[in-house]
N, C-alpha and C. Protein backbone atom coordinates (compact mmCIF):
# COMPACT_ATOMS: atom_id res chain seq x y z
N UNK A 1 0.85 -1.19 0.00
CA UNK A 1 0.00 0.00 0.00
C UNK A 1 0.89 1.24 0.00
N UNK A 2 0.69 2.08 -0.69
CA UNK A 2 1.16 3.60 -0.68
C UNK A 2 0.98 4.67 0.49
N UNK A 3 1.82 5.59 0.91
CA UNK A 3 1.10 6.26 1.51
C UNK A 3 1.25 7.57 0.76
N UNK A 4 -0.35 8.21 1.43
CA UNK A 4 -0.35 9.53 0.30
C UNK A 4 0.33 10.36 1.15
N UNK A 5 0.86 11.50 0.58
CA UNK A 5 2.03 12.74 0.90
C UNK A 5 0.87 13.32 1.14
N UNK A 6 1.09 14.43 2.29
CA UNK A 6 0.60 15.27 3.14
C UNK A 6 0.02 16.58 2.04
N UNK A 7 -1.07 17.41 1.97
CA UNK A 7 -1.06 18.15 1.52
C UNK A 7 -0.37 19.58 2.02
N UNK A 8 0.22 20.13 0.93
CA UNK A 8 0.42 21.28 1.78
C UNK A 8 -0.33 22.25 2.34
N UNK A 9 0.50 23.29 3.66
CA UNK A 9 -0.68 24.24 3.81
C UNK A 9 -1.66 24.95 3.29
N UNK A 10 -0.93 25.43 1.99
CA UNK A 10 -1.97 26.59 1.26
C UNK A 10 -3.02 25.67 0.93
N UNK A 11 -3.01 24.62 0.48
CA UNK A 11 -4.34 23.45 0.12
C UNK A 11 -5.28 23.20 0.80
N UNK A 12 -4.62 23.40 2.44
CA UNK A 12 -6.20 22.91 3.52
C UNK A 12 -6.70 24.00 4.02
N UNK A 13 -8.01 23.90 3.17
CA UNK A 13 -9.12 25.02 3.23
C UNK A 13 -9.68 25.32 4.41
N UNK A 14 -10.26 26.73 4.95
CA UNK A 14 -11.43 26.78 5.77
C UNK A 14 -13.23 26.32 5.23
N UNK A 15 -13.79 25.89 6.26
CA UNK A 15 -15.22 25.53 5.31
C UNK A 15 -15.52 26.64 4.10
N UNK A 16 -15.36 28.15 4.77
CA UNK A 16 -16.00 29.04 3.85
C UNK A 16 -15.30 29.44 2.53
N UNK A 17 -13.98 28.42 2.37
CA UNK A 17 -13.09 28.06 1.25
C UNK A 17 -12.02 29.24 1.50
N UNK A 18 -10.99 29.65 0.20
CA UNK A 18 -10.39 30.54 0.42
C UNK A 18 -10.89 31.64 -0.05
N UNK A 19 -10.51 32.58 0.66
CA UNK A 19 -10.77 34.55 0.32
C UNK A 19 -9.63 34.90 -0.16
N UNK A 20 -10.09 36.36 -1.10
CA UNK A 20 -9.54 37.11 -1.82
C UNK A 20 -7.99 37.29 -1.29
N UNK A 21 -7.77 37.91 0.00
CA UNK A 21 -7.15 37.53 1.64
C UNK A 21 -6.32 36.89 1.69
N UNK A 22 -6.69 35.86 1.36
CA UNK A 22 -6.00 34.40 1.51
C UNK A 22 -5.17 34.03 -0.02
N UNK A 23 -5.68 34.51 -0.65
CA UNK A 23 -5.44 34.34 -2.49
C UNK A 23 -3.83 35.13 -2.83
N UNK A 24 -4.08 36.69 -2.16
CA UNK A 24 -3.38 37.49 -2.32
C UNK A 24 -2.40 37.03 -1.47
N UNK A 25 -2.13 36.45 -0.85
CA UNK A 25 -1.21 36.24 0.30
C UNK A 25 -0.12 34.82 -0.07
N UNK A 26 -0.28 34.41 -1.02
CA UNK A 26 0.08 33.00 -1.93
C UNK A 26 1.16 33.17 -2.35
N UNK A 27 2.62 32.55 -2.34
CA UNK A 27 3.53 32.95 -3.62
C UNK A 27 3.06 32.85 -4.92
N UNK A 28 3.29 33.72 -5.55
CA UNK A 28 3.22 34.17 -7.06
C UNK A 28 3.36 32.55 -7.59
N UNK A 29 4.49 31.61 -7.22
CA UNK A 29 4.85 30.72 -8.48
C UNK A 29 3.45 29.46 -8.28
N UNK A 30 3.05 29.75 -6.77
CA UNK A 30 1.31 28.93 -6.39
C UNK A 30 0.38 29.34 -7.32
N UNK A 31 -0.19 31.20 -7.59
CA UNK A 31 -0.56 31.18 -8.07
C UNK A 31 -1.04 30.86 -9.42
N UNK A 32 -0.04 30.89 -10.09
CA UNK A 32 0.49 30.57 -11.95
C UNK A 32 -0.44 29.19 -12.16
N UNK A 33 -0.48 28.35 -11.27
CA UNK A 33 -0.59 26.90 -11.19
C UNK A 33 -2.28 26.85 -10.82
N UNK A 34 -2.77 27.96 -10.29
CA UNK A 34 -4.02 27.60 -9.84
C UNK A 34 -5.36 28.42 -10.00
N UNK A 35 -6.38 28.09 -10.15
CA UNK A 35 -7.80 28.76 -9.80
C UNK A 35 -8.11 28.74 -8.90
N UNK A 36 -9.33 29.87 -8.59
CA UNK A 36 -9.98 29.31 -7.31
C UNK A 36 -11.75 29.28 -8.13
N UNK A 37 -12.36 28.63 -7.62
CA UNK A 37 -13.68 28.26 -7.68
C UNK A 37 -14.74 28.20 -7.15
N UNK A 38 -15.45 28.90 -6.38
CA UNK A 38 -16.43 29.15 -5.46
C UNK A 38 -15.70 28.66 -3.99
N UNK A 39 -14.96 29.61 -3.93
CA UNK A 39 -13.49 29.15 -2.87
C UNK A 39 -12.71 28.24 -2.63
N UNK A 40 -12.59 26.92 -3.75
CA UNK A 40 -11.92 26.10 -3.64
C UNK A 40 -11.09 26.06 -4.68
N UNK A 41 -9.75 25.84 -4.34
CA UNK A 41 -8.40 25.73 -5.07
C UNK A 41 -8.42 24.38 -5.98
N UNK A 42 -8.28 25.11 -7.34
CA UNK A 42 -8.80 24.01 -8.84
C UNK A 42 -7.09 24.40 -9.61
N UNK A 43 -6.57 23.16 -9.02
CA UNK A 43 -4.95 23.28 -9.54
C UNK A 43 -4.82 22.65 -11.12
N UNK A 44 -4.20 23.34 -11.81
CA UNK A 44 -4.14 23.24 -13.29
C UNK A 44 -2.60 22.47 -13.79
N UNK A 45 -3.00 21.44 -14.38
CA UNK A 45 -1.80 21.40 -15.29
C UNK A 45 -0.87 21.97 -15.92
N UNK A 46 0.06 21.58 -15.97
CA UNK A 46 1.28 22.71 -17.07
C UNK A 46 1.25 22.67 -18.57
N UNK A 47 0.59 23.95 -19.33
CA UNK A 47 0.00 23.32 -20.47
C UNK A 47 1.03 22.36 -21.35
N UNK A 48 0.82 21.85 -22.21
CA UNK A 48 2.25 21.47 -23.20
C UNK A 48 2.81 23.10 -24.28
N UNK A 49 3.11 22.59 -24.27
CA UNK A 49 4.16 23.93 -25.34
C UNK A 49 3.16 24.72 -26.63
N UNK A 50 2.48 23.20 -27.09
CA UNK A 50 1.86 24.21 -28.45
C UNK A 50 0.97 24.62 -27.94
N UNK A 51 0.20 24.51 -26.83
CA UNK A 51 -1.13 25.33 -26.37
C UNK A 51 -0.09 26.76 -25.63
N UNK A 52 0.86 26.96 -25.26
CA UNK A 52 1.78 27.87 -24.84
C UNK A 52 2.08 28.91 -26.06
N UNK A 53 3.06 28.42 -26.85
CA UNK A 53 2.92 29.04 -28.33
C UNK A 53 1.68 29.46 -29.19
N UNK A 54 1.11 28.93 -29.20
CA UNK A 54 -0.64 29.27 -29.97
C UNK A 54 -1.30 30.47 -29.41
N UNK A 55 -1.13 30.50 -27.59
CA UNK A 55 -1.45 31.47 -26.68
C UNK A 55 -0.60 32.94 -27.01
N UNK A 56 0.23 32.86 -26.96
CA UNK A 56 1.50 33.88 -27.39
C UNK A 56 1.45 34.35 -28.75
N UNK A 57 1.35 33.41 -29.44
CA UNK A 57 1.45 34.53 -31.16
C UNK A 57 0.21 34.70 -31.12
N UNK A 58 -0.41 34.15 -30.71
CA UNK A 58 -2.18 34.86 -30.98
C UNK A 58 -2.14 36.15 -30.49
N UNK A 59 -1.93 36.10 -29.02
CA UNK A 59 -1.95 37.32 -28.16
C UNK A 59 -0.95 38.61 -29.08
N UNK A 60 0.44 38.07 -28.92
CA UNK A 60 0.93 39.17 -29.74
C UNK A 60 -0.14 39.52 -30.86
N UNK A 61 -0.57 39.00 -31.73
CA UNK A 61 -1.34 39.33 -33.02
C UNK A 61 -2.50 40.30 -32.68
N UNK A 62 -3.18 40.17 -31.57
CA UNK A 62 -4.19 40.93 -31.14
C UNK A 62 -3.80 42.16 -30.50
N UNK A 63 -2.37 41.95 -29.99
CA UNK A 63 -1.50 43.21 -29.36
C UNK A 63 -1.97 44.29 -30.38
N UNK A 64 -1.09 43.74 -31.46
CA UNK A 64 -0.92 44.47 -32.51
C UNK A 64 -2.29 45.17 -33.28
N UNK A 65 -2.85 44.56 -33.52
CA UNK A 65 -4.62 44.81 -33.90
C UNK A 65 -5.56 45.81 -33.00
N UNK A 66 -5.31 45.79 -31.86
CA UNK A 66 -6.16 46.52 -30.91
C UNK A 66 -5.69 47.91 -30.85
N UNK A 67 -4.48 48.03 -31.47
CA UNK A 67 -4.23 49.68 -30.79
C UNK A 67 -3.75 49.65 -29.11
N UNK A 68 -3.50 50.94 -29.00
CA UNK A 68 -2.85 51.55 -27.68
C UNK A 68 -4.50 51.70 -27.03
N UNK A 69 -5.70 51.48 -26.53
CA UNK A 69 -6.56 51.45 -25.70
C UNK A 69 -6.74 50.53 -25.02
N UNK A 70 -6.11 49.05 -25.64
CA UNK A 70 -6.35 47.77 -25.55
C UNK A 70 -5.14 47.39 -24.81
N UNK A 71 -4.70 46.70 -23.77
CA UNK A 71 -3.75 45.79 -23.64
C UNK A 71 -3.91 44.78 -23.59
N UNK A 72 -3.00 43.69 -23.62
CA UNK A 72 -3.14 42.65 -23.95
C UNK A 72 -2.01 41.77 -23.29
N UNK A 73 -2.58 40.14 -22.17
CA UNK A 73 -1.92 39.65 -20.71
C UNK A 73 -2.32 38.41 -21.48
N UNK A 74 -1.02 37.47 -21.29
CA UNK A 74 -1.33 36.14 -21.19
C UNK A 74 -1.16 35.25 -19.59
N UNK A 75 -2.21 34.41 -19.55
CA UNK A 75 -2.58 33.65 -18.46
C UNK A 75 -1.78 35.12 -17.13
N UNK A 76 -3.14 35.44 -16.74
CA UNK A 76 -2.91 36.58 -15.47
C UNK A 76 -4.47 36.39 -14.77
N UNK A 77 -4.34 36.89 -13.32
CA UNK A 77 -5.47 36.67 -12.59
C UNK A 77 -6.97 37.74 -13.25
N UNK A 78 -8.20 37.08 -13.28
CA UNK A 78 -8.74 37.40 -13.63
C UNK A 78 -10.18 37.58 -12.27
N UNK A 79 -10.21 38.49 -11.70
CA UNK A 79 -10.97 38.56 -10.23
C UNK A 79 -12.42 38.73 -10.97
N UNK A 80 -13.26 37.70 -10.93
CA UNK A 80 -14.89 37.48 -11.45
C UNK A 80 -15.61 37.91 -10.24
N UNK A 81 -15.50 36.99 -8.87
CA UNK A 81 -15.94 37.56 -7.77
C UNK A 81 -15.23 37.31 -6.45
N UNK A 82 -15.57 38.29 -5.77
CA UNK A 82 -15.00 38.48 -3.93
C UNK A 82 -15.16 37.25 -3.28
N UNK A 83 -16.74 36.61 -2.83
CA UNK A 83 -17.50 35.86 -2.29
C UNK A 83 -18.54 34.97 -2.80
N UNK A 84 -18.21 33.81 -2.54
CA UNK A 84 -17.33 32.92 -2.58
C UNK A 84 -16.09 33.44 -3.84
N UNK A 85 -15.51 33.20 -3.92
CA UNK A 85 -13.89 33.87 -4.54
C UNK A 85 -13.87 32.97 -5.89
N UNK A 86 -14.15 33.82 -6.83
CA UNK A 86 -14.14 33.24 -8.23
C UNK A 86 -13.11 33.78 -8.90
N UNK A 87 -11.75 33.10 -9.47
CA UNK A 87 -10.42 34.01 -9.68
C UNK A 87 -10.16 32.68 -10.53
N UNK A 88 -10.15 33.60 -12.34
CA UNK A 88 -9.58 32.38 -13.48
C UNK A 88 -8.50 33.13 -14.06
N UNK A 89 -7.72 32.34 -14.56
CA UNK A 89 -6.66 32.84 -15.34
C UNK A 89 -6.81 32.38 -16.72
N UNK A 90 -7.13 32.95 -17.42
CA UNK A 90 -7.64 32.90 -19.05
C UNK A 90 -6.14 32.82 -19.75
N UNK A 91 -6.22 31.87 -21.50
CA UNK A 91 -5.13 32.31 -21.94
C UNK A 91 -4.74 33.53 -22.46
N UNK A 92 -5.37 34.63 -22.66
CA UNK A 92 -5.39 35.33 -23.35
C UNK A 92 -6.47 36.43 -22.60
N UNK A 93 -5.81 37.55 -22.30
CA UNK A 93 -7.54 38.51 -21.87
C UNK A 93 -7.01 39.98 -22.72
N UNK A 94 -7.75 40.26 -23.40
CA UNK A 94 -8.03 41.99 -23.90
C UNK A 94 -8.24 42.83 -22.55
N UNK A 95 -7.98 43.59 -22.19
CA UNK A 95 -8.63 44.66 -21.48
C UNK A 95 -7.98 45.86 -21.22
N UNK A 96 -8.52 47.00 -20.54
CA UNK A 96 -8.42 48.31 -20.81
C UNK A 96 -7.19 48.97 -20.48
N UNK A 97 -6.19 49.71 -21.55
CA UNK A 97 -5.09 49.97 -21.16
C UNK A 97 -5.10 50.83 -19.99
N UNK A 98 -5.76 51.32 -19.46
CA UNK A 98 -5.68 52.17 -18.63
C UNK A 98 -5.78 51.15 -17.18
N UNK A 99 -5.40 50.40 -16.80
CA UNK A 99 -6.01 49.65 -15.57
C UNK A 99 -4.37 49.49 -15.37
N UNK A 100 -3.89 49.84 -14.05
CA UNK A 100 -2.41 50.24 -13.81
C UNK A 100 -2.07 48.47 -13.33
N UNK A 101 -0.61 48.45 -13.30
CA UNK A 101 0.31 46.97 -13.29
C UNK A 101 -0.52 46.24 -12.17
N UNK A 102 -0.81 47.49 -10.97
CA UNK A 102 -0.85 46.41 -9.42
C UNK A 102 -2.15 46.28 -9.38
N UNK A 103 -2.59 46.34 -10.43
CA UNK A 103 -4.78 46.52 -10.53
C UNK A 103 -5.55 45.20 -10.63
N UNK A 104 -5.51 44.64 -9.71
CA UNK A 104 -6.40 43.02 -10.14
C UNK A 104 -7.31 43.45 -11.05
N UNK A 105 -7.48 42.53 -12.34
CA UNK A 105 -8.38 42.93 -13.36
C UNK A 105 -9.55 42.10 -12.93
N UNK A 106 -10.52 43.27 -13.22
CA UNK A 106 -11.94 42.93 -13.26
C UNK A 106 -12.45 42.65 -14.61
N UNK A 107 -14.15 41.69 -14.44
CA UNK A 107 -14.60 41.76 -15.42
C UNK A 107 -14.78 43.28 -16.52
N UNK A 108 -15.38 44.20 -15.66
CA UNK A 108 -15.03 45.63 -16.17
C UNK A 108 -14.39 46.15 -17.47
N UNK A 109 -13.49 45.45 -16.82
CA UNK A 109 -12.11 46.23 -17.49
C UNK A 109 -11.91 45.36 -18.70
N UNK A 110 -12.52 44.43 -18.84
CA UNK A 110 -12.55 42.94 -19.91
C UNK A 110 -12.70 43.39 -21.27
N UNK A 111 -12.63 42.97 -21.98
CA UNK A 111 -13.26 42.81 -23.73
C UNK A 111 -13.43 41.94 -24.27
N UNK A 112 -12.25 40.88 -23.96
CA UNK A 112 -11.93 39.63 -24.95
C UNK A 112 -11.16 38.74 -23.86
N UNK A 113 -12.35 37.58 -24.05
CA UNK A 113 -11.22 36.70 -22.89
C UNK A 113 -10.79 34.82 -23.88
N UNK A 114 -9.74 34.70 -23.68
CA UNK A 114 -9.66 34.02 -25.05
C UNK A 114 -8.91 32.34 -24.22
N UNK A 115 -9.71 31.17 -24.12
CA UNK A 115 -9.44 29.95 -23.71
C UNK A 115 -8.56 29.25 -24.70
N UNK A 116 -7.74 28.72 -24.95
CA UNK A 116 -6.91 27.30 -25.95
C UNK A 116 -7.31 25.94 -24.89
N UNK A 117 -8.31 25.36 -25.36
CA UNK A 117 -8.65 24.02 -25.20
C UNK A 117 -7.89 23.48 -24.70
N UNK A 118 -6.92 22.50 -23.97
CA UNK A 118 -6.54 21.05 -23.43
C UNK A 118 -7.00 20.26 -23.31
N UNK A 119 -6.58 18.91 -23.89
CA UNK A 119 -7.09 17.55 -22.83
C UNK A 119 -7.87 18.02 -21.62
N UNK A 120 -7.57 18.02 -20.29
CA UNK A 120 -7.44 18.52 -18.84
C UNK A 120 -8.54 19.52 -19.03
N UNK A 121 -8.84 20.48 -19.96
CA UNK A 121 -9.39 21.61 -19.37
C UNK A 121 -10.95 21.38 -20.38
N UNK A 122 -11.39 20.14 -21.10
CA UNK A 122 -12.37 20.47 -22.02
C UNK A 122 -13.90 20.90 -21.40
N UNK A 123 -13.92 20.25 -20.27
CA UNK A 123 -15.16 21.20 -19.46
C UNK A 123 -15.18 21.75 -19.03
N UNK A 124 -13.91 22.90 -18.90
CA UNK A 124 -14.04 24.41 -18.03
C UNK A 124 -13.89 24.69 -18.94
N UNK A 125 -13.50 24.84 -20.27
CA UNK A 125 -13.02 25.67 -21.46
C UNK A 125 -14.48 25.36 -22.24
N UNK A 126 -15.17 24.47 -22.58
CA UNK A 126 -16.44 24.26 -23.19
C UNK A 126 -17.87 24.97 -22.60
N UNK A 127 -17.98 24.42 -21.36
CA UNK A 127 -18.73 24.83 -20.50
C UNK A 127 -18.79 25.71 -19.28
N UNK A 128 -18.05 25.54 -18.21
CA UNK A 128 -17.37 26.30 -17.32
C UNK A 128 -17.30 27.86 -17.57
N UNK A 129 -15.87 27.75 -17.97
CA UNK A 129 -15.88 29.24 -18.25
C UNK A 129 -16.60 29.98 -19.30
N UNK A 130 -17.22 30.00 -19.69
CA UNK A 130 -17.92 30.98 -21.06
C UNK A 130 -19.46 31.46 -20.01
N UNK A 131 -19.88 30.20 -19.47
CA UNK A 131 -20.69 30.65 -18.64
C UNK A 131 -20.23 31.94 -17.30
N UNK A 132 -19.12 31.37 -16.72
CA UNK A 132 -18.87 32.82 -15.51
C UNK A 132 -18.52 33.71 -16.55
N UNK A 133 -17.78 33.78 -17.59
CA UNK A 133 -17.69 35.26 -18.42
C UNK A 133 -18.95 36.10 -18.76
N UNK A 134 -19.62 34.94 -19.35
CA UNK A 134 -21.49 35.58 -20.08
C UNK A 134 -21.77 36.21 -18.60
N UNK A 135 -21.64 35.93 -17.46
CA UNK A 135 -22.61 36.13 -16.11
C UNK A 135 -21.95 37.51 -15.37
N UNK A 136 -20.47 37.26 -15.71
CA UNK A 136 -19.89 38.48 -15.17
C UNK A 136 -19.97 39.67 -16.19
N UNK A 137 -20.26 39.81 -17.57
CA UNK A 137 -20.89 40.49 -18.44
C UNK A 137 -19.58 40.83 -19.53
N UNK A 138 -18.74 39.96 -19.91
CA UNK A 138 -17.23 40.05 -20.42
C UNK A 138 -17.85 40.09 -22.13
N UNK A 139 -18.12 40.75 -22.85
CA UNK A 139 -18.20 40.91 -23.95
C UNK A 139 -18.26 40.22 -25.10
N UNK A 140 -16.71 39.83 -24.53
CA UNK A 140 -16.18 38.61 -25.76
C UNK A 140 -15.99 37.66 -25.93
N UNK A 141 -15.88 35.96 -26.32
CA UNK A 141 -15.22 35.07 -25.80
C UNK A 141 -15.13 34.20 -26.87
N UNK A 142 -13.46 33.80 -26.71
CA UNK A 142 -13.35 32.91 -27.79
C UNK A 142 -12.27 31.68 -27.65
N UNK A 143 -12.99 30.42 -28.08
CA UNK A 143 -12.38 29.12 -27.81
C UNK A 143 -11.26 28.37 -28.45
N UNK A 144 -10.32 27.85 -28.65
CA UNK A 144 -9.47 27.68 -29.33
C UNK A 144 -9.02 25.94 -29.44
N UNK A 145 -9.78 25.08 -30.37
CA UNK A 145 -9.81 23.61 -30.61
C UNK A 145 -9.00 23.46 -31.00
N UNK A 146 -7.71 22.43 -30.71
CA UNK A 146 -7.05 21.85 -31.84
C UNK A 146 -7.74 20.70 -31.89
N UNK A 147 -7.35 19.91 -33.51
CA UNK A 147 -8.04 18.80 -33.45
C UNK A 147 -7.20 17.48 -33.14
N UNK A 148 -8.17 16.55 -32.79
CA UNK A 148 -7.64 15.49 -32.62
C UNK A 148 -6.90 14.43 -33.32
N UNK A 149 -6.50 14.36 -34.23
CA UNK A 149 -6.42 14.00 -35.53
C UNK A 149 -4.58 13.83 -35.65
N UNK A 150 -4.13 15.16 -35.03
CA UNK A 150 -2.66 14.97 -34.99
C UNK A 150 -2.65 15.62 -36.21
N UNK A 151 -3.60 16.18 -37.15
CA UNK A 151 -3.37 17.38 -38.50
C UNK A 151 -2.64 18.69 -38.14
N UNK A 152 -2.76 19.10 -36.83
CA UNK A 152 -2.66 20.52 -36.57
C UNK A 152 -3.33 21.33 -37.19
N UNK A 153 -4.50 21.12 -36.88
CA UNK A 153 -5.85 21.68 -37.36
C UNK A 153 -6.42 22.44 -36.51
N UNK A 154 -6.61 24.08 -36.37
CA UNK A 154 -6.88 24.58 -35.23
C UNK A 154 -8.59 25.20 -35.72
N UNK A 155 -9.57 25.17 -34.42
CA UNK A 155 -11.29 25.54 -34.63
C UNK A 155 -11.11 26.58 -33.88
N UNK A 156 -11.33 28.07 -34.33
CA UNK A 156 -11.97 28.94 -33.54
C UNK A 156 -13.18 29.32 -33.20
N UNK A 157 -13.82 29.35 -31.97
CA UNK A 157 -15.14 29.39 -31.79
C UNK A 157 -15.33 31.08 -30.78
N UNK A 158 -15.88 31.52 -31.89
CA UNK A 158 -16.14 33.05 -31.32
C UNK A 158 -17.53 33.36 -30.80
N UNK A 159 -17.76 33.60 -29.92
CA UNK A 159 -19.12 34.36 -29.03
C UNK A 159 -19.05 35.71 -28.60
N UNK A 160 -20.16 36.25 -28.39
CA UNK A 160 -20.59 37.70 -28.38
C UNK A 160 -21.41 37.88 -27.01
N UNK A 161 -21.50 38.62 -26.46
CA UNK A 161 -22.83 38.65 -24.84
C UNK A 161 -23.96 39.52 -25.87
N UNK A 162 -24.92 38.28 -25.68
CA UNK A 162 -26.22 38.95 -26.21
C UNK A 162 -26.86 39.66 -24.43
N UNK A 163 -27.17 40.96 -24.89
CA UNK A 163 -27.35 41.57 -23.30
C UNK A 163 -28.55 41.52 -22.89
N UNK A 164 -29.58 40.52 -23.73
CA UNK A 164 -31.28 40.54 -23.14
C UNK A 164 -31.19 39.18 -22.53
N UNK A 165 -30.15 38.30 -23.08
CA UNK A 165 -30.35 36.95 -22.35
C UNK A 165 -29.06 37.16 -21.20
N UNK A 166 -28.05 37.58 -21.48
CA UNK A 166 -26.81 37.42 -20.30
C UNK A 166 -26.45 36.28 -20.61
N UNK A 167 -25.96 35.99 -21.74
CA UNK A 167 -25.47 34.78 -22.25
C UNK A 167 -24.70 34.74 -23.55
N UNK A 168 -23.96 34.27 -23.70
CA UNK A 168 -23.04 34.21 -25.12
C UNK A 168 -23.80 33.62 -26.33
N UNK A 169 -23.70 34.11 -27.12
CA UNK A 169 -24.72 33.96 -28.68
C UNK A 169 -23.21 33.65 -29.56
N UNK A 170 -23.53 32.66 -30.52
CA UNK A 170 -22.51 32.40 -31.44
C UNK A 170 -21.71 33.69 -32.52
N UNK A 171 -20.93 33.81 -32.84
CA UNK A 171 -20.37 34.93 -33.60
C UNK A 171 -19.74 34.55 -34.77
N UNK A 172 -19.18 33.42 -34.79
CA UNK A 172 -18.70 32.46 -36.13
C UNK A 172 -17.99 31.53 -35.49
N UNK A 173 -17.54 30.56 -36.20
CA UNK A 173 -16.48 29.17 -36.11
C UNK A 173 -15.70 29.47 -37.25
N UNK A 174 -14.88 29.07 -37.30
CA UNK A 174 -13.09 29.54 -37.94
C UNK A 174 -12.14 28.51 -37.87
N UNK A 175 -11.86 27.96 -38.72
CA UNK A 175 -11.17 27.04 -39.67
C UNK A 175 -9.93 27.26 -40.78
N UNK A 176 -8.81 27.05 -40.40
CA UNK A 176 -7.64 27.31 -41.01
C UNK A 176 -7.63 28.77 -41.26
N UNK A 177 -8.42 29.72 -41.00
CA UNK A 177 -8.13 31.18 -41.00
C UNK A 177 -9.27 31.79 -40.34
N UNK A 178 -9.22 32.73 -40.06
CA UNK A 178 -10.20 33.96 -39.66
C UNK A 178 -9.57 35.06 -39.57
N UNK A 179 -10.73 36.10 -40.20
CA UNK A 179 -10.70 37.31 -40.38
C UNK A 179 -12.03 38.09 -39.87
N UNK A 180 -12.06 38.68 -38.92
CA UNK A 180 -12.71 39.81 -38.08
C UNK A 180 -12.97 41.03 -37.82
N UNK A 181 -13.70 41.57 -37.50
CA UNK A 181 -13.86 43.00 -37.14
C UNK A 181 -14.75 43.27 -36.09
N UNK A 182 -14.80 42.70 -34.93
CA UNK A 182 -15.50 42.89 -34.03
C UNK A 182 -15.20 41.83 -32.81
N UNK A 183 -14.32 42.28 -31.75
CA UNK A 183 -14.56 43.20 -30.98
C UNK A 183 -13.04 44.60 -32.11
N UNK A 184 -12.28 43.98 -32.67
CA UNK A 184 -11.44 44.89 -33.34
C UNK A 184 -11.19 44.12 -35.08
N UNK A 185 -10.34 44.63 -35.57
CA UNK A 185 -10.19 44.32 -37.04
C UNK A 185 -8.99 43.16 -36.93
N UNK A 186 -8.87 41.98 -37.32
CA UNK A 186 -7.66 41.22 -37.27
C UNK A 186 -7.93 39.72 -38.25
N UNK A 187 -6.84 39.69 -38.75
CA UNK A 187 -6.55 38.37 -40.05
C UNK A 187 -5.72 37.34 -39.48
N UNK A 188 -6.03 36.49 -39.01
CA UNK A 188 -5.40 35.35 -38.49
C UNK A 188 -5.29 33.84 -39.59
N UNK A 189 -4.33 33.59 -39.90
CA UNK A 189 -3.55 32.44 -40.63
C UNK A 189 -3.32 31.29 -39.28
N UNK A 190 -4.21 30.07 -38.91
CA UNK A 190 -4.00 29.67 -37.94
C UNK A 190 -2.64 28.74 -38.30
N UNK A 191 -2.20 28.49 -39.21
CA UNK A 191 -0.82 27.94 -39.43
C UNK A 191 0.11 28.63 -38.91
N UNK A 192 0.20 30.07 -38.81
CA UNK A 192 1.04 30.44 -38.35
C UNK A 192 1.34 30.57 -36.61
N UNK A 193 0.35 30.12 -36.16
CA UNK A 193 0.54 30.35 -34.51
C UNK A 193 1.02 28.88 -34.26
N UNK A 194 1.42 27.81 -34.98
CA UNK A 194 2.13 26.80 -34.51
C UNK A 194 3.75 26.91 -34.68
């Protein structure tokens, strides 16, 4: 029989889970590694490389596209809510250049919050998250499939917040390219983000 290794401290929760408090108080290299989820700590895998790369030239590409109003953060804390403590780290988030370095970003401040699929992550990236974005009122949201196939075949799935339902409405699906103009203007060659 095995014995299991002790969890560490930051892991053993109070009932009322962890607070904002408690979040902020974490080494930085804890955080990188983790969510929290209606106060409970939802520890993430280390992506593999091409979901890393795909994240990065995309992001740069949208850098570039948005203009100086827009900045543009890969995987950074994303504060949805206080209580119970809802805190995701997206691959990719648009939001408002004006929101200074030490500024936990709010939905607010959001535009474009942009997931790359994993193994590990297909029901927070499918389901999960698009829902707390639609609810926290984030604008934009868009999914990023590779396929299974081993082609290097990448699906973009773009949504919009329709604001009578509070829910994400389809915007297009995107296949070996997309080209856009809304939430900004941008031509994406998905060959090239591998």
């Amino acid at each position: 029989m095995t014995a299991l290794a002790a969890l560490p401290d930051w892991m053993v929760l109070p009932p009322e889970g962890i607070t904002a408090e408690d979040y902020e108080a974490l080494p930085e290299d804890i955080c990188r590694r983790i969510e929290i989820v209606d106060g409970a700590i939802v520890v993430n895998a280390a992506p593999r490389r091409a979901h890393q790369i795909i994240a990065r030239r995309l992001a740069n590409l949208i850098e570039d596209a948005c203009g100086p109003t827009f900045a543009v953060a890969t995987d950074v804390d994303l504060r949805m809510r206080e209580f119970p403590l809802l805190n995701r780290r997206p691959d990719i988030v648009v939001y408002d250049a004006s929101v200074t370095d030490d500024a936990v970003l709010r939905p607010e401040d959001c535009l474009l919050v942009v997931e790359v699929m994993s193994p590990g992550s297909v029901t927070a990236d499918q389901t999960d998250k698009p829902a707390e974005y639609a609810a926290v009122g984030i604008g934009h949201f868009w999914r990023i499939e590779n396929s299974d196939d081993g082609d290097r075949r990448l699906t973009v799935f773009r949504y919009r917040l329709d604001p009578t339902t509070g829910s994400y409405a389809s915007a297009g699906v995107n296949v070996a390219e997309m080209t856009v103009s809304d939430p900004f203007d941008l031509a994406v060659v998905f060959a090239d983000l591998y």
